[in-house]
C-alpha atoms as a PDB file:
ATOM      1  CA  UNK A   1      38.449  45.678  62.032  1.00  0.00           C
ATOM      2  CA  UNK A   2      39.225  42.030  61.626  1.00  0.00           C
ATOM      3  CA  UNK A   3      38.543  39.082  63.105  1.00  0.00           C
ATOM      4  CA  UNK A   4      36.700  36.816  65.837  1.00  0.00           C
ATOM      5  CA  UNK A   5      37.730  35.876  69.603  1.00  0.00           C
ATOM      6  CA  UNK A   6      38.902  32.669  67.690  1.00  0.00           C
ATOM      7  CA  UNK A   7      41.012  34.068  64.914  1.00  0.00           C
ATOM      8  CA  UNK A   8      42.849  36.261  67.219  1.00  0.00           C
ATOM      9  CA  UNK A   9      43.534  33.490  69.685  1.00  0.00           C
ATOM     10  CA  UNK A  10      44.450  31.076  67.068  1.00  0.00           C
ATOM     11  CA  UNK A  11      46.886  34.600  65.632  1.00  0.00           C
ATOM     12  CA  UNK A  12      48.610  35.686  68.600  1.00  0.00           C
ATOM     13  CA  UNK A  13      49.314  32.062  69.563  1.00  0.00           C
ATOM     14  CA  UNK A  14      50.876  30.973  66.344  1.00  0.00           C
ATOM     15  CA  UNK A  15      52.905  34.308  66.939  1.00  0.00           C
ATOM     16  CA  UNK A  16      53.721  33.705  70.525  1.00  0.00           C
ATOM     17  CA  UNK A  17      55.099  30.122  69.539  1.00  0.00           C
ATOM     18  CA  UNK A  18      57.606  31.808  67.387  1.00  0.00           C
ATOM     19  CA  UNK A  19      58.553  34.683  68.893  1.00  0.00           C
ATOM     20  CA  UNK A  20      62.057  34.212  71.076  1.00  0.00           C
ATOM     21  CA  UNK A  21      62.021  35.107  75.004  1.00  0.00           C
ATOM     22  CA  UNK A  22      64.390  37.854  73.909  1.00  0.00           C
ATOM     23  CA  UNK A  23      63.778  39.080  70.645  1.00  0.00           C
ATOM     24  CA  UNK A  24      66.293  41.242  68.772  1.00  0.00           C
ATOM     25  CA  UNK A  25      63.028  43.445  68.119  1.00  0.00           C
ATOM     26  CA  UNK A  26      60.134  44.664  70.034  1.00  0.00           C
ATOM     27  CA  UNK A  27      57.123  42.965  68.856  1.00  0.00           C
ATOM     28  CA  UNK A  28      53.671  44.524  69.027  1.00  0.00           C
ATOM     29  CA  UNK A  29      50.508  43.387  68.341  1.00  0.00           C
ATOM     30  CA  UNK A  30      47.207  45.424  68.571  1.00  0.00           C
ATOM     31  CA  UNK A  31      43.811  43.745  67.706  1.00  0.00           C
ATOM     32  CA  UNK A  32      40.374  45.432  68.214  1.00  0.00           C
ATOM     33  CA  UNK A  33      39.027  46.329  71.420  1.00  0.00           C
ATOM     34  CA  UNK A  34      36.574  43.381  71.567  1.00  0.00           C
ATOM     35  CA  UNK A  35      39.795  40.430  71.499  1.00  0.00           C
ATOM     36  CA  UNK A  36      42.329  42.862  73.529  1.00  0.00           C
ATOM     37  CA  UNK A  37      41.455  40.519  76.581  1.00  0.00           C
ATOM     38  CA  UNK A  38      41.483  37.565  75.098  1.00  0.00           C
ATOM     39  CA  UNK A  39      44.696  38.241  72.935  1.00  0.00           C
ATOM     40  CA  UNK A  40      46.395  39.693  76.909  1.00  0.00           C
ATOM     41  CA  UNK A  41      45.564  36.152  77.955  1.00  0.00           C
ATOM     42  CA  UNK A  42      46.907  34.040  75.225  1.00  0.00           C
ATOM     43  CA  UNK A  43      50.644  36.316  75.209  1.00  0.00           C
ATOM     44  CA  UNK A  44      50.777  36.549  79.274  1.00  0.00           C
ATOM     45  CA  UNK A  45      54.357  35.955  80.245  1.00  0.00           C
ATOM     46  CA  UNK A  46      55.754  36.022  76.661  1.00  0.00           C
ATOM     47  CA  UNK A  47      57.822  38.774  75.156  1.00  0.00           C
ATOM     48  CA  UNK A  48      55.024  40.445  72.793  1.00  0.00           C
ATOM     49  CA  UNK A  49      53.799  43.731  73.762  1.00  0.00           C
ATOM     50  CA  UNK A  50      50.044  44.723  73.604  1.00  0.00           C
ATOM     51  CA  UNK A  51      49.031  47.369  71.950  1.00  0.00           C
ATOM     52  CA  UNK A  52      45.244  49.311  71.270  1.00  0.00           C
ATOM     53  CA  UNK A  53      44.145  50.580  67.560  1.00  0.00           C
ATOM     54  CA  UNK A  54      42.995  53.905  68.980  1.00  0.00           C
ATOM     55  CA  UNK A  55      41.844  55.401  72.067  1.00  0.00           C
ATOM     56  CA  UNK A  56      39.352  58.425  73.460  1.00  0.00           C
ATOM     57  CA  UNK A  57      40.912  61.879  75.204  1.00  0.00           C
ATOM     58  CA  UNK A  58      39.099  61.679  78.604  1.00  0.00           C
ATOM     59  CA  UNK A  59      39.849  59.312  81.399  1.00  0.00           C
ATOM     60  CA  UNK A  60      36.123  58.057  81.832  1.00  0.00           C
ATOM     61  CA  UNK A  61      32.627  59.925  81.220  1.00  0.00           C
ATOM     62  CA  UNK A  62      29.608  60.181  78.881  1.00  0.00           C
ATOM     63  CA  UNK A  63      31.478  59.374  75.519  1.00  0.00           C
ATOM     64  CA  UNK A  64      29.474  56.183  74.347  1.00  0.00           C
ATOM     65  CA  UNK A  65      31.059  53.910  71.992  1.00  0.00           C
ATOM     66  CA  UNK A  66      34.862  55.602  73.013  1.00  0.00           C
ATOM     67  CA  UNK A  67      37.612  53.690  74.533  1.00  0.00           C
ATOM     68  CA  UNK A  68      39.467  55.391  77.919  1.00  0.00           C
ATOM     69  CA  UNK A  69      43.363  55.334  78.302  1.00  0.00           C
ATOM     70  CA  UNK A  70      42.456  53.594  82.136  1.00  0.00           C
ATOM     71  CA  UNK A  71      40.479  50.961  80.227  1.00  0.00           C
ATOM     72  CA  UNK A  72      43.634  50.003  77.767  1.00  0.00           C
ATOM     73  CA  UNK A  73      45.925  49.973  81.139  1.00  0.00           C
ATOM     74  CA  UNK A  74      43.253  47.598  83.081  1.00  0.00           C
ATOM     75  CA  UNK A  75      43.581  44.652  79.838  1.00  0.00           C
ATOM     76  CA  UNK A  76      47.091  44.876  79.850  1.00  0.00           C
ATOM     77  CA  UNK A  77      48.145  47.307  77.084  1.00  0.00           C
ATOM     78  CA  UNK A  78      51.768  49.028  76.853  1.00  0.00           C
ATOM     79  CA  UNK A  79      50.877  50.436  73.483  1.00  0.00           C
ATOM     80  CA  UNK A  80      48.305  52.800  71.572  1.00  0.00           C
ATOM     81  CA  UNK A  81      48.041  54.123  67.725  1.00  0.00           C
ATOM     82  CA  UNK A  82      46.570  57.311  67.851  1.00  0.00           C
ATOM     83  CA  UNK A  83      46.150  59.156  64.386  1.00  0.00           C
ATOM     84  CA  UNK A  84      46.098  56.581  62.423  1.00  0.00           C
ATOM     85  CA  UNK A  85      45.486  57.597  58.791  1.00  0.00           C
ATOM     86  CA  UNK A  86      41.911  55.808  58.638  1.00  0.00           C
ATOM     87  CA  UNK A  87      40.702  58.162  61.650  1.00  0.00           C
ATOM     88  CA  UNK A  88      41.839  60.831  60.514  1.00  0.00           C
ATOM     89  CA  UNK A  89      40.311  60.417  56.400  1.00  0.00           C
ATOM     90  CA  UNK A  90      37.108  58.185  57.402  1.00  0.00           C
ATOM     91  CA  UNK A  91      36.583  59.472  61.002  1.00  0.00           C
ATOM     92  CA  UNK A  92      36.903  62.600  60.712  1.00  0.00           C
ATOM     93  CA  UNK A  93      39.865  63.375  63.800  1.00  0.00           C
ATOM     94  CA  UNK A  94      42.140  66.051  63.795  1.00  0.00           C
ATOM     95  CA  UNK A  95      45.802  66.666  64.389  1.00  0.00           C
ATOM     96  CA  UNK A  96      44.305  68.430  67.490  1.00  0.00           C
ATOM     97  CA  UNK A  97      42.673  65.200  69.004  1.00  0.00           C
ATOM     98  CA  UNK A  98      45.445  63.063  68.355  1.00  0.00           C
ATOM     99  CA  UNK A  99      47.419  66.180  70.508  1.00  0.00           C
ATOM    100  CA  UNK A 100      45.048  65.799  73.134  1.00  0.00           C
ATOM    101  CA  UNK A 101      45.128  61.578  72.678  1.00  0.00           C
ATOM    102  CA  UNK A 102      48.786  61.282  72.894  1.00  0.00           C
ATOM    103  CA  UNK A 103      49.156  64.122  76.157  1.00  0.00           C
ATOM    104  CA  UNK A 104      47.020  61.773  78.012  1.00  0.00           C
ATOM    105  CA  UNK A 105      48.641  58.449  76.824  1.00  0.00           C
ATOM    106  CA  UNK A 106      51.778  59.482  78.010  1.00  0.00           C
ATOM    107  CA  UNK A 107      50.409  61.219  81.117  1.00  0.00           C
ATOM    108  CA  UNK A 108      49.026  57.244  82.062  1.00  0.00           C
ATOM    109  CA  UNK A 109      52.058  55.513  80.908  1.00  0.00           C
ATOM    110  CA  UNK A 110      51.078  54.689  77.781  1.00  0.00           C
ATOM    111  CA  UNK A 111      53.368  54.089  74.834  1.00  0.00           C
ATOM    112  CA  UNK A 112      52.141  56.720  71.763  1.00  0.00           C
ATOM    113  CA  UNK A 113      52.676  55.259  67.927  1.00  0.00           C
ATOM    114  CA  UNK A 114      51.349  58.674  66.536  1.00  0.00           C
ATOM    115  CA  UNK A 115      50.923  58.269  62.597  1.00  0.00           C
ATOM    116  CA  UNK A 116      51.289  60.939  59.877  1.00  0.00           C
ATOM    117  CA  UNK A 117      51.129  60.815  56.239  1.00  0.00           C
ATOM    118  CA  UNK A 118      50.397  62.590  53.265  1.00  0.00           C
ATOM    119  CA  UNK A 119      47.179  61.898  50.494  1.00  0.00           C
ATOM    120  CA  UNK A 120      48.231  61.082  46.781  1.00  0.00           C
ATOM    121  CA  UNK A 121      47.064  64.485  45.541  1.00  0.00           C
ATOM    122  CA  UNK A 122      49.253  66.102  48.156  1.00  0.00           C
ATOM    123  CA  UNK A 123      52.502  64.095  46.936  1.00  0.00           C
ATOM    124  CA  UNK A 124      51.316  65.288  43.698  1.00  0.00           C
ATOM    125  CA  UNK A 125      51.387  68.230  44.317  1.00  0.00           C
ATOM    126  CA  UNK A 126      54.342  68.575  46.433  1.00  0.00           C
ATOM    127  CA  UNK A 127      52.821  69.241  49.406  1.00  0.00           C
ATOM    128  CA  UNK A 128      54.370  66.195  51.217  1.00  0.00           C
ATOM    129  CA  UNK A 129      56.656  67.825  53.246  1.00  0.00           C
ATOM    130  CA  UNK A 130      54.003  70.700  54.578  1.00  0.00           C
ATOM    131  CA  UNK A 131      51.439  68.047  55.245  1.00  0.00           C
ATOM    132  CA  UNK A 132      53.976  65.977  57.390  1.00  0.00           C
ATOM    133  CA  UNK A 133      55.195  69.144  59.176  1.00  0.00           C
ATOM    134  CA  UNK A 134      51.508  70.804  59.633  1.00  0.00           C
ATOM    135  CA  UNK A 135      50.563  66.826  61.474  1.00  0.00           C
ATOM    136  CA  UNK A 136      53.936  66.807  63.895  1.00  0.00           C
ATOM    137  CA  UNK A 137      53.334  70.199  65.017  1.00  0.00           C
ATOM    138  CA  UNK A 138      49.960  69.939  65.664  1.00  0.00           C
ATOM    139  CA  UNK A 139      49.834  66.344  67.156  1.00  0.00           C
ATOM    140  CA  UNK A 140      53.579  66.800  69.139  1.00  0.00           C
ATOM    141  CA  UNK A 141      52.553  69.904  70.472  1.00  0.00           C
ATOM    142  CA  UNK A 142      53.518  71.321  73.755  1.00  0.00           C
ATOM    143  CA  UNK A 143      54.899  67.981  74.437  1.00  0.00           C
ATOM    144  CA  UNK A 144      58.284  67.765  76.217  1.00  0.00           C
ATOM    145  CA  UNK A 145      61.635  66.691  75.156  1.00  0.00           C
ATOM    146  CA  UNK A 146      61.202  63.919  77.837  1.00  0.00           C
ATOM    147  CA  UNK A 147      57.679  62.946  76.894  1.00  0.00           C
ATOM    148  CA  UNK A 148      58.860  63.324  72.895  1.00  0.00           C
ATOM    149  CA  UNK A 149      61.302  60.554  74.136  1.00  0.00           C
ATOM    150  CA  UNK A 150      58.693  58.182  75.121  1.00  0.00           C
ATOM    151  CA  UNK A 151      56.530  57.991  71.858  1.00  0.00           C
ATOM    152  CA  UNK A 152      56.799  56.454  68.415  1.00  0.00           C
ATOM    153  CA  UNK A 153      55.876  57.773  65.106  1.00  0.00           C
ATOM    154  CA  UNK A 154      54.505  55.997  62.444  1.00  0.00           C
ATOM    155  CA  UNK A 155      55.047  57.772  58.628  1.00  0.00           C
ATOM    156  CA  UNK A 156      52.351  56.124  56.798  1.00  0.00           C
ATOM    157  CA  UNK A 157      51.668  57.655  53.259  1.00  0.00           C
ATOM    158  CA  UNK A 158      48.205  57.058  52.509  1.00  0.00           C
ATOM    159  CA  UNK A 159      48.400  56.333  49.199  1.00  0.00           C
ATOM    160  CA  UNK A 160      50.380  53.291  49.975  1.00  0.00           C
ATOM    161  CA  UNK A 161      47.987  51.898  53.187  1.00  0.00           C
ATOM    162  CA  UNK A 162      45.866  48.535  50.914  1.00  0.00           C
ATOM    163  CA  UNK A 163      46.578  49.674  47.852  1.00  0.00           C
ATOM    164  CA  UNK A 164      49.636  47.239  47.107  1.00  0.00           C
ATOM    165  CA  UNK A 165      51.717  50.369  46.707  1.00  0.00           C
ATOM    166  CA  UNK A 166      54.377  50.928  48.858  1.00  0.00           C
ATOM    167  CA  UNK A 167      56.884  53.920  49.135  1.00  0.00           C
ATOM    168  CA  UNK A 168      60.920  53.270  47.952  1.00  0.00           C
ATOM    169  CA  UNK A 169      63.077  53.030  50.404  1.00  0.00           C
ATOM    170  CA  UNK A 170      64.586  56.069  49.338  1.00  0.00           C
ATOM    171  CA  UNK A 171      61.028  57.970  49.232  1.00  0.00           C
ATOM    172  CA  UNK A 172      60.526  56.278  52.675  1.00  0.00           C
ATOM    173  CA  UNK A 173      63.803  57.045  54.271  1.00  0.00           C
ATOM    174  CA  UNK A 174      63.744  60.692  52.986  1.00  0.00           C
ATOM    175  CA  UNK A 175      60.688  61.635  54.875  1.00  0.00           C
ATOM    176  CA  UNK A 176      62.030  59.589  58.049  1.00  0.00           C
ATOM    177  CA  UNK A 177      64.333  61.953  57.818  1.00  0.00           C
ATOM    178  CA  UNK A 178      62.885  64.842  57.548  1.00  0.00           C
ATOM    179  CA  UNK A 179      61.294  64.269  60.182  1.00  0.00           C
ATOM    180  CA  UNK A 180      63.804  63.887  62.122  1.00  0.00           C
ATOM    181  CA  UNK A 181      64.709  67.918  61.562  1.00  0.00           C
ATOM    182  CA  UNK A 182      61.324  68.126  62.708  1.00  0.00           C
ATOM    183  CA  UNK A 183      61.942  67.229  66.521  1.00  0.00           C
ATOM    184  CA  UNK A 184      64.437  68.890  68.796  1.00  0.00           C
ATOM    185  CA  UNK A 185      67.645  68.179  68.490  1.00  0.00           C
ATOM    186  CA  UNK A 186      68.220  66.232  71.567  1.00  0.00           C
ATOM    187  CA  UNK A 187      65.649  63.643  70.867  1.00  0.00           C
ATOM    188  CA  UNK A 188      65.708  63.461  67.413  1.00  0.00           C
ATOM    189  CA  UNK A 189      67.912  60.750  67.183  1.00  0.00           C
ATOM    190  CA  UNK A 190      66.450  58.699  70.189  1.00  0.00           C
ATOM    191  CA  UNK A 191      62.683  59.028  68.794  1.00  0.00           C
ATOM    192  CA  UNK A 192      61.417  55.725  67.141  1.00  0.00           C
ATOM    193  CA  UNK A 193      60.086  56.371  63.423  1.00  0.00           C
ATOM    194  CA  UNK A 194      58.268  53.564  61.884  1.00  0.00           C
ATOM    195  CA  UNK A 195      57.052  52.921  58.232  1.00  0.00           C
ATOM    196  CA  UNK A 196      53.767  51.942  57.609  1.00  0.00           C
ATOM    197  CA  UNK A 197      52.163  51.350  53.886  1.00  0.00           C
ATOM    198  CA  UNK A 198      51.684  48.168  52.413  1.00  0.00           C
ATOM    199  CA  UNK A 199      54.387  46.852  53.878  1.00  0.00           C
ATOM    200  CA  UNK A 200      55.316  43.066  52.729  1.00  0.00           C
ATOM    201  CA  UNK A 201      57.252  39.623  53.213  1.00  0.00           C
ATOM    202  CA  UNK A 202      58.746  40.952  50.013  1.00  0.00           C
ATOM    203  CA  UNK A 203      59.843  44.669  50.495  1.00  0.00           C
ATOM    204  CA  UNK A 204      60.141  44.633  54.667  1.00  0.00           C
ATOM    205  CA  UNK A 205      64.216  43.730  53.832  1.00  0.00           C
ATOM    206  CA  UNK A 206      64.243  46.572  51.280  1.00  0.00           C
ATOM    207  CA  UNK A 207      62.802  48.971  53.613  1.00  0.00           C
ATOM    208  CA  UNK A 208      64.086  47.855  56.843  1.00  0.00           C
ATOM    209  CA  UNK A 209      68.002  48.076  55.908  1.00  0.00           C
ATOM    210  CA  UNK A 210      67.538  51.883  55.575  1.00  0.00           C
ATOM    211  CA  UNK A 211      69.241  53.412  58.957  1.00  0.00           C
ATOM    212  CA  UNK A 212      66.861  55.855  59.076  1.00  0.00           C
ATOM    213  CA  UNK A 213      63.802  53.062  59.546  1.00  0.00           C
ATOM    214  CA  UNK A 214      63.960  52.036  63.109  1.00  0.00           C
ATOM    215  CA  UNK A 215      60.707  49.508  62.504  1.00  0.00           C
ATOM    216  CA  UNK A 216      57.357  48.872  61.006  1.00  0.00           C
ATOM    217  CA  UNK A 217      53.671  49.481  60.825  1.00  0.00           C
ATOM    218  CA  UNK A 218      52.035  46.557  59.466  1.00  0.00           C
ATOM    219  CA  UNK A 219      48.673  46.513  58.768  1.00  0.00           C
ATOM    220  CA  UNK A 220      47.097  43.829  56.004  1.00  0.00           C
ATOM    221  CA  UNK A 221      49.957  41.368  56.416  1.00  0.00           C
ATOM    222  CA  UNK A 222      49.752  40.698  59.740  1.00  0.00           C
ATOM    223  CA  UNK A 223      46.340  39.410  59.989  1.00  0.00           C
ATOM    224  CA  UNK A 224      48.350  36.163  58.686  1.00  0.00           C
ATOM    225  CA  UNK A 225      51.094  34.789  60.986  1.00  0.00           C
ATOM    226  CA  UNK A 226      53.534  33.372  58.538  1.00  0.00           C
ATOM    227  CA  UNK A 227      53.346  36.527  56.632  1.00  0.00           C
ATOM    228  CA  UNK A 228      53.625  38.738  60.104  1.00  0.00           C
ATOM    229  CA  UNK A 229      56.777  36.714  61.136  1.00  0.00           C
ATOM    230  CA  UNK A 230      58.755  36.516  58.119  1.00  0.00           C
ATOM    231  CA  UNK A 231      58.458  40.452  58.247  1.00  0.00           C
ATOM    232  CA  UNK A 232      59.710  40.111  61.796  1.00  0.00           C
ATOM    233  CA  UNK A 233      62.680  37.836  60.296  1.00  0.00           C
ATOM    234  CA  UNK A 234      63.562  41.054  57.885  1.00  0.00           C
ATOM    235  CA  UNK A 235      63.542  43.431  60.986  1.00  0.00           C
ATOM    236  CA  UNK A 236      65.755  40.540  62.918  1.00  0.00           C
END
């Protein structure tokens, strides 16, 4: 929840101007619903992807204030976070609506970046691994290996989301892959699985090497170009 019509112009153009016609990355930007036209407009016919911040489980209706799949299509977006760690501690949404959320993303062609993570007190307590597991069942399920295929997830421990923590690569690359065992077999390997936490200039190299890391989530450092791009150099 950041910025004017202005600022995101002035953001997605300085990102635009130095992002290749071919990057050796996909690049994907997703600002708030209010600047999602204007920010279409300023990246038309340029390599960068849109992408929404969050989206509502019906098609259209009497859900005031909510956001429709249809409505993300008709501004130009590819992409869609759903589950996002802040929805699900500050608004309230469950594993269940992000189930229903990514079904219908898919089902209109949009691209999924479903997000899981565990609390502090649940790493604490060792309860990573059952909170990651409880979220990918839940918000995967009755998905298809085809339609598993054509999402992205996003492993953002919430401990490390503004806090100027960040997870180790090896913390960070051990629950990539364990989530990996999570997923069938036959897309397990072809299923995008981003980091997201704090995620920096400084540590996107550290993180990024990791094979098991196929990209990143960046949240507080990419509301500043020349910090967004030289973590798109480290991914590069």
């Amino acid at each position: 929840m950041n910025g004017t019509l202005a600022e995101a112009r002035t953001l997605a153009n300085d990102v635009r101007m130095a992002v290749p016609a071919r990057p050796p990355a996909d690049v994907v930007v997703c600002p708030p619903f209010t600047a999602l036209s204007t920010v279409a407009t300023t990246l038309a016919g340029s390599s960068i992807a849109l992408g929404a911040q969050n989206m509502y489980q019906q098609d259209k209706g009497a859900f005031t204030g909510e956001i429709s799949p249809l409505m993300l299509l008709d501004v130009g977006c590819r992409y869609v976070i759903l589950g996002h760690s802040e929805r699900r501690r500050r608004m309230g949404e469950s594993s269940q609506a992000v189930n229903q959320k990514t079904r219908l993303a898919l089902e209109r062609g949009l691209i999924p970046i479903v997000c899981v993570g565990e609390t502090w007190p649940e790493r604490s307590e060792g309860q990573t691994q059952r909170i990651i597991e409880e979220q990918i069942a839940v918000s995967l399920a009755d998905l298809s290996p085809a339609e598993l295929g054509g999402l992205l997830i996003a492993y953002e421990p919430v401990w490390a989301i503004g806090t100027g923590q960040v997870a180790t690569p090896d913390q960070a690359e051990e629950i990539h892959r364990f989530i990996r065992t999570l997923l069938p077999s036959d897309v397990s390997g072809r299923v995008r699985i981003l980091y997201g936490g704090s995620v920096t200039p400084d540590n996107a190299a550290g993180l990024l090497e990791r094979e098991e890391l196929d990209g990143a989530l960046v949240g507080g450092a990419s509301l500043k170009a020349d910090s967004f791009l030289a973590i798109l150099q480290a991914a590069w």
